[in-house]
C-alpha atoms as a PDB file:
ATOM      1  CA  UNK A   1      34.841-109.182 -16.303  1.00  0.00           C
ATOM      2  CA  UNK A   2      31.656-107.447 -17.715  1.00  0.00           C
ATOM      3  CA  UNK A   3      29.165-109.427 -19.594  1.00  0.00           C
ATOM      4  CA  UNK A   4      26.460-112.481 -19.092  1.00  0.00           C
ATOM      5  CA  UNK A   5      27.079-116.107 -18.199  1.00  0.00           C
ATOM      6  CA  UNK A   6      24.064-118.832 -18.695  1.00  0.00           C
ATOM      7  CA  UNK A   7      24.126-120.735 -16.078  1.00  0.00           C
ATOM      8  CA  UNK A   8      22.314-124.512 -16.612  1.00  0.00           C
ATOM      9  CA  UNK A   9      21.659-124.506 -12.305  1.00  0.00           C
ATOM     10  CA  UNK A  10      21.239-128.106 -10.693  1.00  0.00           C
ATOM     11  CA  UNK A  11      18.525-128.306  -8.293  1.00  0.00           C
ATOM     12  CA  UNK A  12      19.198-128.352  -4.842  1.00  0.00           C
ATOM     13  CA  UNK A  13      21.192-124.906  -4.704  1.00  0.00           C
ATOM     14  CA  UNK A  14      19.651-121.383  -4.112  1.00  0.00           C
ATOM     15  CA  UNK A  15      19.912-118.932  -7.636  1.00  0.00           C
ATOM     16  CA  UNK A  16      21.831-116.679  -4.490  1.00  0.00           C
ATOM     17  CA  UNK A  17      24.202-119.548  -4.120  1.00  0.00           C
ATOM     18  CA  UNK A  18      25.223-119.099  -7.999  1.00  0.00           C
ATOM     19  CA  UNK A  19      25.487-115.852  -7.755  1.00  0.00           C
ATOM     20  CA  UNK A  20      28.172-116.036  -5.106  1.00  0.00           C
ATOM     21  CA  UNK A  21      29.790-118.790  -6.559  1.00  0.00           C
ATOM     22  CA  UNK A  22      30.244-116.691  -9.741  1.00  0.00           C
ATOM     23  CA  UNK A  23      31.294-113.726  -7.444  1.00  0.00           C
ATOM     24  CA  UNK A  24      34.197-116.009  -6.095  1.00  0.00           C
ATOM     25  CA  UNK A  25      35.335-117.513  -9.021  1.00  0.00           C
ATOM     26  CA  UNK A  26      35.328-114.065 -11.366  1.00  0.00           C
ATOM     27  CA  UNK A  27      36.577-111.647  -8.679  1.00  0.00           C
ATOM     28  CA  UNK A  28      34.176-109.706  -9.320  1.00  0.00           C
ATOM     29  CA  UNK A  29      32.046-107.455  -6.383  1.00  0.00           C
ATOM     30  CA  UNK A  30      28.879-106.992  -8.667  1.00  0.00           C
ATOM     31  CA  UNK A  31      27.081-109.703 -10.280  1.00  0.00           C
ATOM     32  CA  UNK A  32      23.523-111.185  -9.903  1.00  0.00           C
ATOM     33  CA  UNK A  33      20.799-113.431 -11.296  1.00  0.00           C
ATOM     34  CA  UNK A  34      18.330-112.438 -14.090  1.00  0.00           C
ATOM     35  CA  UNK A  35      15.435-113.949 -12.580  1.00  0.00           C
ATOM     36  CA  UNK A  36      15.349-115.952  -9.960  1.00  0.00           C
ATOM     37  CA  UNK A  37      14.984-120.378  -9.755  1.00  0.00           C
ATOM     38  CA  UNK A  38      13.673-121.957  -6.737  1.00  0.00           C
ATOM     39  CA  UNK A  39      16.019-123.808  -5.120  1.00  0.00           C
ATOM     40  CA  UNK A  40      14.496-127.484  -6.606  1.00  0.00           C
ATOM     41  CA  UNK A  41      14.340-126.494 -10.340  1.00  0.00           C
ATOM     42  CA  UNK A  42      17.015-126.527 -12.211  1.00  0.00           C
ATOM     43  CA  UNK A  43      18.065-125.092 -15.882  1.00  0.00           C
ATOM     44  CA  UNK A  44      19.073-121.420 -17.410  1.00  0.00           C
ATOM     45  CA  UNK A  45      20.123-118.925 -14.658  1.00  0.00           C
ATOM     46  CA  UNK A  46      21.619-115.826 -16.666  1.00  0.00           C
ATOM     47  CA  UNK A  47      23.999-113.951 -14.160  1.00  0.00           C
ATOM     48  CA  UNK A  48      25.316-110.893 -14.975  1.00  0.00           C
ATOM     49  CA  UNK A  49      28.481-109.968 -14.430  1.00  0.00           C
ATOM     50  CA  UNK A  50      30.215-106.195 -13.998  1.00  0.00           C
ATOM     51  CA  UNK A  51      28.478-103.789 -16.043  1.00  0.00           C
ATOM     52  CA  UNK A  52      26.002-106.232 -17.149  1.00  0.00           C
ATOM     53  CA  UNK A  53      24.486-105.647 -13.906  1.00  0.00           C
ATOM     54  CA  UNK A  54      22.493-102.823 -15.266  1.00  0.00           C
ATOM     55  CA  UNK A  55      20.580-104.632 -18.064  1.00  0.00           C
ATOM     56  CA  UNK A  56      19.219-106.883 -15.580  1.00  0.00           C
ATOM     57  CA  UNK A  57      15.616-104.547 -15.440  1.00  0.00           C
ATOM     58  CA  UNK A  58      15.281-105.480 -18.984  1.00  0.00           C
ATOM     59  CA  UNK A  59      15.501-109.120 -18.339  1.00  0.00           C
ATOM     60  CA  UNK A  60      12.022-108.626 -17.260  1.00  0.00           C
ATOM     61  CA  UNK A  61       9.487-109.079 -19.759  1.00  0.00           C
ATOM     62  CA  UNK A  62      11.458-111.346 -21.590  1.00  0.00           C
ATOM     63  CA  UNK A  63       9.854-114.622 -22.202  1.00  0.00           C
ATOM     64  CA  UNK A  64      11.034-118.145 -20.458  1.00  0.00           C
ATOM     65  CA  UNK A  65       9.963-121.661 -21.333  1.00  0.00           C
ATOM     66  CA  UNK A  66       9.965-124.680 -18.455  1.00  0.00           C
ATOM     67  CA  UNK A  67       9.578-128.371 -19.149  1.00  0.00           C
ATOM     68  CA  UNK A  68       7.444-129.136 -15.933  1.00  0.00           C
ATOM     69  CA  UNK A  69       6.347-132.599 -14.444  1.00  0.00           C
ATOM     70  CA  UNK A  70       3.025-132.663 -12.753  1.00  0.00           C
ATOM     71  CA  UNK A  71       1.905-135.446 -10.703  1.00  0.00           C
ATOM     72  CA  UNK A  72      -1.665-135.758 -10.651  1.00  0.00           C
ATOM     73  CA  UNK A  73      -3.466-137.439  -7.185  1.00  0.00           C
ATOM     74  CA  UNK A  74      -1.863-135.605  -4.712  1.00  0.00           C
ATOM     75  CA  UNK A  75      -1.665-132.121  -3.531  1.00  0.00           C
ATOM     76  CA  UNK A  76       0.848-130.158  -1.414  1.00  0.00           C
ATOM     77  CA  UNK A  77       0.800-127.144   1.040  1.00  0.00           C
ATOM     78  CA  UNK A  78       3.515-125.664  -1.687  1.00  0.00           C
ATOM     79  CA  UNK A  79       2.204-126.751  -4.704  1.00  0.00           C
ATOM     80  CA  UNK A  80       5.709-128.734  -5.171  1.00  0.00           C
ATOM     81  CA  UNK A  81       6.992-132.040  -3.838  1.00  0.00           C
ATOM     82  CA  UNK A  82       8.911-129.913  -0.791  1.00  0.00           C
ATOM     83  CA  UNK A  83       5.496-129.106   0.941  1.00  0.00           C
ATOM     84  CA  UNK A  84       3.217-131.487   3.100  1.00  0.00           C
ATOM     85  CA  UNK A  85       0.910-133.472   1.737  1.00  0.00           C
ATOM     86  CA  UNK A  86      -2.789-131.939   2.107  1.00  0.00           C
ATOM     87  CA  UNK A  87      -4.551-134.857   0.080  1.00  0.00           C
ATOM     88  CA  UNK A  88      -4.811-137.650  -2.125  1.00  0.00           C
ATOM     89  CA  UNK A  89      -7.153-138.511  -5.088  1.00  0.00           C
ATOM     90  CA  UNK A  90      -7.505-141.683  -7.456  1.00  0.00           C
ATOM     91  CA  UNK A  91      -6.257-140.877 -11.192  1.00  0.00           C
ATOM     92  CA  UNK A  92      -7.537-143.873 -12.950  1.00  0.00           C
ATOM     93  CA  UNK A  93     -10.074-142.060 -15.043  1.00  0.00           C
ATOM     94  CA  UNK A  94      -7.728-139.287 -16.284  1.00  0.00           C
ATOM     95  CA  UNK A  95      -6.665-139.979 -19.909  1.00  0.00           C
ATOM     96  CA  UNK A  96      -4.491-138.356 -22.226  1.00  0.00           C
ATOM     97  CA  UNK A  97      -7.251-136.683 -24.387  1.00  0.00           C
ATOM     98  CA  UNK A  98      -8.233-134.326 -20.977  1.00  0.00           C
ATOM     99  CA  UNK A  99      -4.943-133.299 -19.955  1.00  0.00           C
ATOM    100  CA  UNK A 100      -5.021-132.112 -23.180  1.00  0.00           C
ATOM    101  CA  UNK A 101      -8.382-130.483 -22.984  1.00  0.00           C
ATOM    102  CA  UNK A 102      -7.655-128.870 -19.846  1.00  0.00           C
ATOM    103  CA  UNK A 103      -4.397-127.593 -20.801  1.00  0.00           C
ATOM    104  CA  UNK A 104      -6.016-125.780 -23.620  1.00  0.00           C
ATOM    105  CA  UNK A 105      -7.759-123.394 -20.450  1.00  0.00           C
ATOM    106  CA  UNK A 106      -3.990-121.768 -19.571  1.00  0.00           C
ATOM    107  CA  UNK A 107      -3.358-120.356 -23.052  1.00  0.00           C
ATOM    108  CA  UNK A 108      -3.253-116.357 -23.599  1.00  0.00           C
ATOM    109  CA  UNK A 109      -3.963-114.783 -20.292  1.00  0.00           C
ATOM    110  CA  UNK A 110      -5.084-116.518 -17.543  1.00  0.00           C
ATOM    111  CA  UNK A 111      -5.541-115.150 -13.273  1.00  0.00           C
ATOM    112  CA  UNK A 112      -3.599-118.037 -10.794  1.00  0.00           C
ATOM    113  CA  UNK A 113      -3.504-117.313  -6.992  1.00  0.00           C
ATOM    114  CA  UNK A 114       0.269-117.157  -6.018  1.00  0.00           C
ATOM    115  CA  UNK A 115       1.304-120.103  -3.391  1.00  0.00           C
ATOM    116  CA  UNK A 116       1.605-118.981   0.325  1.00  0.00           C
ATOM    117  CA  UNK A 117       5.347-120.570  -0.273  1.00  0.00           C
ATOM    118  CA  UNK A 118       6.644-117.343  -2.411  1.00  0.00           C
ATOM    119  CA  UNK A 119       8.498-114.636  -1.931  1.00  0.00           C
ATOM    120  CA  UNK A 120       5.301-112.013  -2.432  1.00  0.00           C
ATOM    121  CA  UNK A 121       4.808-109.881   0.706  1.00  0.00           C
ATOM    122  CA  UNK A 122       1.644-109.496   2.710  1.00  0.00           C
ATOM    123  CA  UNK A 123       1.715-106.143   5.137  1.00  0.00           C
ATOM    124  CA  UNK A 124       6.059-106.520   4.826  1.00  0.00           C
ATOM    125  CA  UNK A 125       6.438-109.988   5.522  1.00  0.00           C
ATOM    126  CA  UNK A 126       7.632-112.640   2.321  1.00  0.00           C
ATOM    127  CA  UNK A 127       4.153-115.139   2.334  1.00  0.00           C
ATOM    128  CA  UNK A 128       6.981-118.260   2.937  1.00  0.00           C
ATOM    129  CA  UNK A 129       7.457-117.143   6.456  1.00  0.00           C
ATOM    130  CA  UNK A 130       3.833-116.689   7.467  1.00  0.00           C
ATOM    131  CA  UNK A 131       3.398-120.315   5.652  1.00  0.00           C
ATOM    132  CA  UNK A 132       6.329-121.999   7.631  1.00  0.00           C
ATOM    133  CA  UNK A 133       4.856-120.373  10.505  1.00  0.00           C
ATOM    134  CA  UNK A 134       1.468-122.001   9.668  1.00  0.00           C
ATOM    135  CA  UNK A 135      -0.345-118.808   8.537  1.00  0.00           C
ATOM    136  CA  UNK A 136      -2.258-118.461   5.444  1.00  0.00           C
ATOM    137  CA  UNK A 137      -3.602-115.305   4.006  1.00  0.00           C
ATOM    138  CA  UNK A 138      -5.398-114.626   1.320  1.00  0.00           C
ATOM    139  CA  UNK A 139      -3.914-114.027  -1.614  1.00  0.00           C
ATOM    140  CA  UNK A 140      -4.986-111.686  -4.436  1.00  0.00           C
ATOM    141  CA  UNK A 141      -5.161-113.515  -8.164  1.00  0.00           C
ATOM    142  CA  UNK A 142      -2.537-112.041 -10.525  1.00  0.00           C
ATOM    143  CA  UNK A 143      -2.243-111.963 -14.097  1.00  0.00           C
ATOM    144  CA  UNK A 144      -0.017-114.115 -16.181  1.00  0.00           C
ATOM    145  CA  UNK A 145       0.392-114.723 -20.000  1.00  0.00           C
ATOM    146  CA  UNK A 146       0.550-118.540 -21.499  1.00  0.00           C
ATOM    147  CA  UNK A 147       2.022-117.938 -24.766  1.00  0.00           C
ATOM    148  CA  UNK A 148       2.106-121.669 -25.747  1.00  0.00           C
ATOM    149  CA  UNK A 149       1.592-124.831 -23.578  1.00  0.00           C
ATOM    150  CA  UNK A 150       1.875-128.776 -24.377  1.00  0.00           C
ATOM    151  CA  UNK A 151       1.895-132.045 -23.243  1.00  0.00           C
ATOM    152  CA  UNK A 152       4.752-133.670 -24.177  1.00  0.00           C
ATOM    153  CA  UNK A 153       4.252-136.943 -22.165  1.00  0.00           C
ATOM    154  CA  UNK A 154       1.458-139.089 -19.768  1.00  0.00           C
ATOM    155  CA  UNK A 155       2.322-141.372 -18.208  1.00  0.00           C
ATOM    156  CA  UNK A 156       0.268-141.863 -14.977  1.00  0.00           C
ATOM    157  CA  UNK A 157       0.248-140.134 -12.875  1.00  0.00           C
ATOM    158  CA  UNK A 158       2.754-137.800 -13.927  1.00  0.00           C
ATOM    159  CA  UNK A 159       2.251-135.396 -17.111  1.00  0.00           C
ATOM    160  CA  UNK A 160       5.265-133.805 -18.769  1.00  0.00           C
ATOM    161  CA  UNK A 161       4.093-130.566 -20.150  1.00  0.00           C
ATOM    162  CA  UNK A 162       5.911-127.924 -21.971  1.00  0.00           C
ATOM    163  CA  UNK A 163       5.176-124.104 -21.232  1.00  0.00           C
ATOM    164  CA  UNK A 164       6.071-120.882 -22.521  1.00  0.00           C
ATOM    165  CA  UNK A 165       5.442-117.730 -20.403  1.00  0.00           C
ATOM    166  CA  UNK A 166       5.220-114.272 -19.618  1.00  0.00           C
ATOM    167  CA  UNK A 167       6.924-112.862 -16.410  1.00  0.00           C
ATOM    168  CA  UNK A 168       5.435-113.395 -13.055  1.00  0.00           C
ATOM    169  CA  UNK A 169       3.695-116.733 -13.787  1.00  0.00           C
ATOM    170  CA  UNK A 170       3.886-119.522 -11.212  1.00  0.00           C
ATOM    171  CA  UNK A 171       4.198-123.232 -12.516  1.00  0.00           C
ATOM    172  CA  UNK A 172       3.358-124.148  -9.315  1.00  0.00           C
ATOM    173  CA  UNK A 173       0.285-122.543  -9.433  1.00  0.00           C
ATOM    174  CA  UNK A 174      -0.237-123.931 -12.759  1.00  0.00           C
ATOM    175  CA  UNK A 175       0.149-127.060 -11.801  1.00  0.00           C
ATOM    176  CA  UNK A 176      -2.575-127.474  -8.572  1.00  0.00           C
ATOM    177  CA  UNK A 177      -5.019-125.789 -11.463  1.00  0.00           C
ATOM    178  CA  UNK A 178      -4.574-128.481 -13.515  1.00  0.00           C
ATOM    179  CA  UNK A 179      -4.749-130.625 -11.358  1.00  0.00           C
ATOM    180  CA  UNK A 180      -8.050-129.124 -10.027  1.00  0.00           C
ATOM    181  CA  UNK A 181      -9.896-129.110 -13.457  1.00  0.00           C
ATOM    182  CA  UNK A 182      -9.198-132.575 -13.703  1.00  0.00           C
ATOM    183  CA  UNK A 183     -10.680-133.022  -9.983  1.00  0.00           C
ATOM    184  CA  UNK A 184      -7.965-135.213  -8.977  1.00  0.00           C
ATOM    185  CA  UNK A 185      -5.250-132.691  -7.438  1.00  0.00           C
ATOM    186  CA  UNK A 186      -1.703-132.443  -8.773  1.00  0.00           C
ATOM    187  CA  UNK A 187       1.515-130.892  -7.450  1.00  0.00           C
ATOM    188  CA  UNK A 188       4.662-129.977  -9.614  1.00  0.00           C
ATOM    189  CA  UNK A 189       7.172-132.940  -9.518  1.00  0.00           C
ATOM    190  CA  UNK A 190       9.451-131.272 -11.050  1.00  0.00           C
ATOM    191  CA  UNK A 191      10.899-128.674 -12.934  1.00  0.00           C
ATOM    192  CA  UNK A 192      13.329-127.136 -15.563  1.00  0.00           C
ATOM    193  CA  UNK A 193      13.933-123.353 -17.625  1.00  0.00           C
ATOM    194  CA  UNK A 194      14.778-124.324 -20.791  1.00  0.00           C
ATOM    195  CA  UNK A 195      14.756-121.065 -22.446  1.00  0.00           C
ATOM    196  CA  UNK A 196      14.870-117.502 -20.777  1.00  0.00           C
ATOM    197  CA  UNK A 197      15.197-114.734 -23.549  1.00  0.00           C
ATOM    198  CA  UNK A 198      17.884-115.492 -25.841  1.00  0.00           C
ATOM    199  CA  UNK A 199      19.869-117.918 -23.317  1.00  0.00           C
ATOM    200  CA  UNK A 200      19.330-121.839 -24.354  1.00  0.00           C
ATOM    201  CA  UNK A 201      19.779-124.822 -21.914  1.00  0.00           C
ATOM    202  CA  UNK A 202      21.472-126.107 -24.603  1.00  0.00           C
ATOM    203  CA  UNK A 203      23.942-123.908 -24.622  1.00  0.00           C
ATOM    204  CA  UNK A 204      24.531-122.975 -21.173  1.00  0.00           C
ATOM    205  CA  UNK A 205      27.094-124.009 -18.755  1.00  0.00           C
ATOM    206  CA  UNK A 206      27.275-126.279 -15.619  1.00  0.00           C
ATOM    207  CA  UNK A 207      28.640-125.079 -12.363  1.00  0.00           C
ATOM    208  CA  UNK A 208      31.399-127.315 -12.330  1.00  0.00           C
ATOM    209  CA  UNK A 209      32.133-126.970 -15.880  1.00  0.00           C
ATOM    210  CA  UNK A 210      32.649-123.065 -15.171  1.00  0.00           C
ATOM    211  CA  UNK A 211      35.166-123.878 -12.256  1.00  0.00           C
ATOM    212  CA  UNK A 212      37.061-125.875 -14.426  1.00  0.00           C
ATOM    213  CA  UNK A 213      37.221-123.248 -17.253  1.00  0.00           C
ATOM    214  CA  UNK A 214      38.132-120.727 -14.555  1.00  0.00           C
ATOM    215  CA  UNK A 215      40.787-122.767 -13.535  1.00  0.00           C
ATOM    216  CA  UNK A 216      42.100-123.308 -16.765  1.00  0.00           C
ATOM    217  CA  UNK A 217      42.189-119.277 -18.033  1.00  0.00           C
ATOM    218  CA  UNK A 218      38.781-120.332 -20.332  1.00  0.00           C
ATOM    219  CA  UNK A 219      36.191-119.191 -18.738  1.00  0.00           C
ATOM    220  CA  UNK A 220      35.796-116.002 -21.538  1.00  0.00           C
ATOM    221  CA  UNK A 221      34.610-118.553 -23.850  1.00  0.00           C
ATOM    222  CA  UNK A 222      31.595-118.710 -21.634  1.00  0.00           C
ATOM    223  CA  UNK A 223      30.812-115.379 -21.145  1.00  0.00           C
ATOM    224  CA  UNK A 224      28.387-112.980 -23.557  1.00  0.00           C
ATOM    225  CA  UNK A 225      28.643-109.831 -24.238  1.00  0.00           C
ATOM    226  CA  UNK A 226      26.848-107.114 -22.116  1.00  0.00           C
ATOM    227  CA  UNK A 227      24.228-106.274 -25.148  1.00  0.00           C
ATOM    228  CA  UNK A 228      23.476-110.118 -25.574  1.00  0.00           C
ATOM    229  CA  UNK A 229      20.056-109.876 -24.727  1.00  0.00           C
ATOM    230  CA  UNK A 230      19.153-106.829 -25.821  1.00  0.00           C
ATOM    231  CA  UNK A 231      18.298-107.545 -29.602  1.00  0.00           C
ATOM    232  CA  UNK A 232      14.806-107.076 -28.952  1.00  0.00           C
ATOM    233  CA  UNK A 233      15.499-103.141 -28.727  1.00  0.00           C
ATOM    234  CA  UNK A 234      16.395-101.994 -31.934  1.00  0.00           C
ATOM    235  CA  UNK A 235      19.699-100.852 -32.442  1.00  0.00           C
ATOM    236  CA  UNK A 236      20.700 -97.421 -34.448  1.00  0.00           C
ATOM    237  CA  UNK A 237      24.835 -96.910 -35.854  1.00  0.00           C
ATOM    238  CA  UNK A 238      26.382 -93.213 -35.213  1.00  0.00           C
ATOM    239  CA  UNK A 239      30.192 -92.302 -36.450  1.00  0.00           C
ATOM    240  CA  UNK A 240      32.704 -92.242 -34.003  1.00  0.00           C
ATOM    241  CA  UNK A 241      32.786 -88.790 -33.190  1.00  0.00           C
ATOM    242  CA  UNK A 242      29.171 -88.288 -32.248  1.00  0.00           C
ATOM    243  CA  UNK A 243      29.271 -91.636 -30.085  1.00  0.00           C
ATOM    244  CA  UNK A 244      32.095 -89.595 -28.004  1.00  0.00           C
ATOM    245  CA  UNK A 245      29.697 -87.100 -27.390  1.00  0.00           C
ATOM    246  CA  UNK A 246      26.883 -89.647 -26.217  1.00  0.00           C
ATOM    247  CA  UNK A 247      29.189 -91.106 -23.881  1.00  0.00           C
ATOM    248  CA  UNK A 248      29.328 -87.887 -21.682  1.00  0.00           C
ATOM    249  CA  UNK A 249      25.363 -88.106 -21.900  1.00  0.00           C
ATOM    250  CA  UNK A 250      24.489 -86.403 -24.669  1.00  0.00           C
ATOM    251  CA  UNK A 251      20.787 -86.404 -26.108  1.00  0.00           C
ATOM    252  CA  UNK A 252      20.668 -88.429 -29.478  1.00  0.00           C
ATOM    253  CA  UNK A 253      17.834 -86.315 -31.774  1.00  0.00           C
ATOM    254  CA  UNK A 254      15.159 -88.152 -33.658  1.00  0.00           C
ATOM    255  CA  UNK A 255      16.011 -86.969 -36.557  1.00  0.00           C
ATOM    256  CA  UNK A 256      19.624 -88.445 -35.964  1.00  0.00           C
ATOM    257  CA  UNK A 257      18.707 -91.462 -34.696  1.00  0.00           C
ATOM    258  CA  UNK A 258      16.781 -92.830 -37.675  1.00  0.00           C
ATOM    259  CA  UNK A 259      15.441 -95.975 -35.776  1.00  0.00           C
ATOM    260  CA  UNK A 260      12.100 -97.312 -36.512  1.00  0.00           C
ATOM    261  CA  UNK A 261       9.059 -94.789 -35.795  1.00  0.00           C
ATOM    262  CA  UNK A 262       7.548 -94.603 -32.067  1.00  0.00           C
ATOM    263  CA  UNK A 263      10.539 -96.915 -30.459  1.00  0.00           C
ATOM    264  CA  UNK A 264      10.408 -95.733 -27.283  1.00  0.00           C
ATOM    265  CA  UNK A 265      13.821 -97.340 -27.155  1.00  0.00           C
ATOM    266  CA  UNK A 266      17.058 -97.478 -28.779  1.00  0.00           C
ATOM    267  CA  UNK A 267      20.288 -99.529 -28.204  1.00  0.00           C
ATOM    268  CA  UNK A 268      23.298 -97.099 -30.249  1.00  0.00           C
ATOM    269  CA  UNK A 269      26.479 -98.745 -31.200  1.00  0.00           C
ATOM    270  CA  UNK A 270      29.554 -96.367 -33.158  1.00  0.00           C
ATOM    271  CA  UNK A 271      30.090 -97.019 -36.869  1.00  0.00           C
ATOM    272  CA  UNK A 272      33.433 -99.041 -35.282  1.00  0.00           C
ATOM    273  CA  UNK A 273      30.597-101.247 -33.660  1.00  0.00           C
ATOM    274  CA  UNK A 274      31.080-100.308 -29.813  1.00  0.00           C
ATOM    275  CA  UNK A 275      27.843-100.230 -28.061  1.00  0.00           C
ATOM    276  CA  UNK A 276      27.305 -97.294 -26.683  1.00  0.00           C
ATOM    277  CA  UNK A 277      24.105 -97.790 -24.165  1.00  0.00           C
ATOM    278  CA  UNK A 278      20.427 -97.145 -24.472  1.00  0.00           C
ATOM    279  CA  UNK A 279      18.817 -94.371 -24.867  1.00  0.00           C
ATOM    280  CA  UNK A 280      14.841 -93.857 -24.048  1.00  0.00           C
ATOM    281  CA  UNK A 281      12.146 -91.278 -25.879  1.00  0.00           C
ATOM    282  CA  UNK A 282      11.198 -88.603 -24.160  1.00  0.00           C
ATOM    283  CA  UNK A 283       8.163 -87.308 -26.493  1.00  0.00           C
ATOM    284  CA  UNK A 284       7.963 -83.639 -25.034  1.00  0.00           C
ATOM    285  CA  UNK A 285      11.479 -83.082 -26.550  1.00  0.00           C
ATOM    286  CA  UNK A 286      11.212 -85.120 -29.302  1.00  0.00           C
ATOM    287  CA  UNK A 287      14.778 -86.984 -28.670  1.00  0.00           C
ATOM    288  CA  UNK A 288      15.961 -89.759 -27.044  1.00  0.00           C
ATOM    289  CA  UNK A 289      17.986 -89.715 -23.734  1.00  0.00           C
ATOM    290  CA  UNK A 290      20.213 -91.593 -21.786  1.00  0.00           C
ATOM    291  CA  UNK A 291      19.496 -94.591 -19.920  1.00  0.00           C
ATOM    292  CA  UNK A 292      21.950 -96.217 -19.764  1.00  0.00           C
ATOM    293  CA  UNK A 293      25.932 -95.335 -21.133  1.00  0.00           C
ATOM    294  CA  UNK A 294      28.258 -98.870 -21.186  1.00  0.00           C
ATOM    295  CA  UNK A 295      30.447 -97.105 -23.958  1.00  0.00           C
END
């Protein structure tokens, strides 16, 4: 089985937990998660399957949209309802009009502080250890990019806010900023991925659904092909023959390749619509080589 499943993941399991489940149910030694959930949010886990296993690196930058709760009044030692309570505020005065005001701070980029409950290292060790262990450390701010944020319900004390983002940004963090500005505190609640790349809650599959499918000989129907989430690298067509050539590695000229100027990469499919793999520029030589071969 070689290809990419979207996975809608129920809170309360690890995104490791999936990813064996998937291993047990396909048969199949390789497979892993696209980007990781905590184990409390829920919503679109891709897992790649097989082969697919090697397009998880470009996974990376694409973005991912959450519908997050935040409840305002009380903070946590995790920024999240699993942590211990550190204080609580009054929320009376907060209106609908300033969450939207201070909302309108996280667009573009913005610097957060990661929580001590992460999986970032400090000097080797993941900071969730040193925090269950009662250490905290000071943590350098990061960059992240808001590309759109909005508040989609208030109802106090919890805010319902919609958020589209760039890799490596923490809703957790998000949320105890927010909740700062307004200078009442607030912890995420809760939390769903709605959208990661391509892959749609909407369209993606439930755990127990996918057992069932497996069970039944159906569980193709579920499963995307390898190049799925690749359309953001634009693709070039070569015949037949010279696709058997790029199998074995072969360098694809510029002047062959015809893609769009200054791509620095290409996915090639054959004129019988195989895909082939991706190949990367490599500007001294002006061609493109292989980075990865899937025909």
């Amino acid at each position: 089985m070689d290809g990419i499943l979207n996975i809608n993941k129920a809170s309360g399991i690890t995104s490791y937990q999936v990813v064996a489940r998937v291993k047990r149910l396909s048969g199949e030694r390789k497979a892993g998660h696209a980007g990781t959930l905590d184990p409390d949010a829920g919503g679109v886990l891709p897992i790649c399957v097989g082969r697919a296993t090697r397009t998880a690196e470009y996974f990376l930058d694409m973005s991912k949209t959450y519908l997050a709760e935040v409840e305002l009044g009380i903070t946590t030692d995790s920024y999240d309802a699993s942590g211990q309570v550190t204080s609580r505020r009054d929320t009376s005065n907060v209106t609908s009009s300033m969450m939207t005001r201070a909302l309108s701070k996280f667009s573009g980029l913005i610097w957060q502080t990661p929580p001590m409950f992460s999986a970032l290292k400090h000097r080797g060790t993941p900071l969730y250890r040193l925090a269950r262990a009662g250490i905290t450390v000071e943590r350098l701010r990061r960059p992240a990019r808001i590309y759109r944020i909005e508040l989609k319900d208030f109802r106090p004390p919890v805010a319902t806010i919609e958020i589209e983002c760039g890799r490596g940004t923490y809703i957790r963090s998000l949320a105890y900023d927010l909740g700062e500005i307004l200078g009442c505190g607030g912890m995420l609640k809760n939390l769903t991925r709605l959208r990661y790349g391509p892959f749609a809650i909407s369209d993606a599959v439930t755990l127990p659904a996918l057992e069932e499918a497996f069970r039944s000989g159906l569980a193709e129907q579920y499963l995307h092909p390898i190049d799925y989430a690749l359309s953001f690298i634009p693709a070039v067509i070569v015949d037949n023959e010279f696709a058997g050539h790029l199998k074995h590695g072969q360098h694809l000229d510029t002047t062959v390749a015809n893609g769009p100027p200054g791509e620095t990469r290409l996915r090639v499919y054959s004129d019988a619509g195989q895909f082939v793999g991706i190949w990367r520029l490599d500007q001294e030589n002006n061609s493109y080589l292989a980075e990865k071969v899937f025909g």
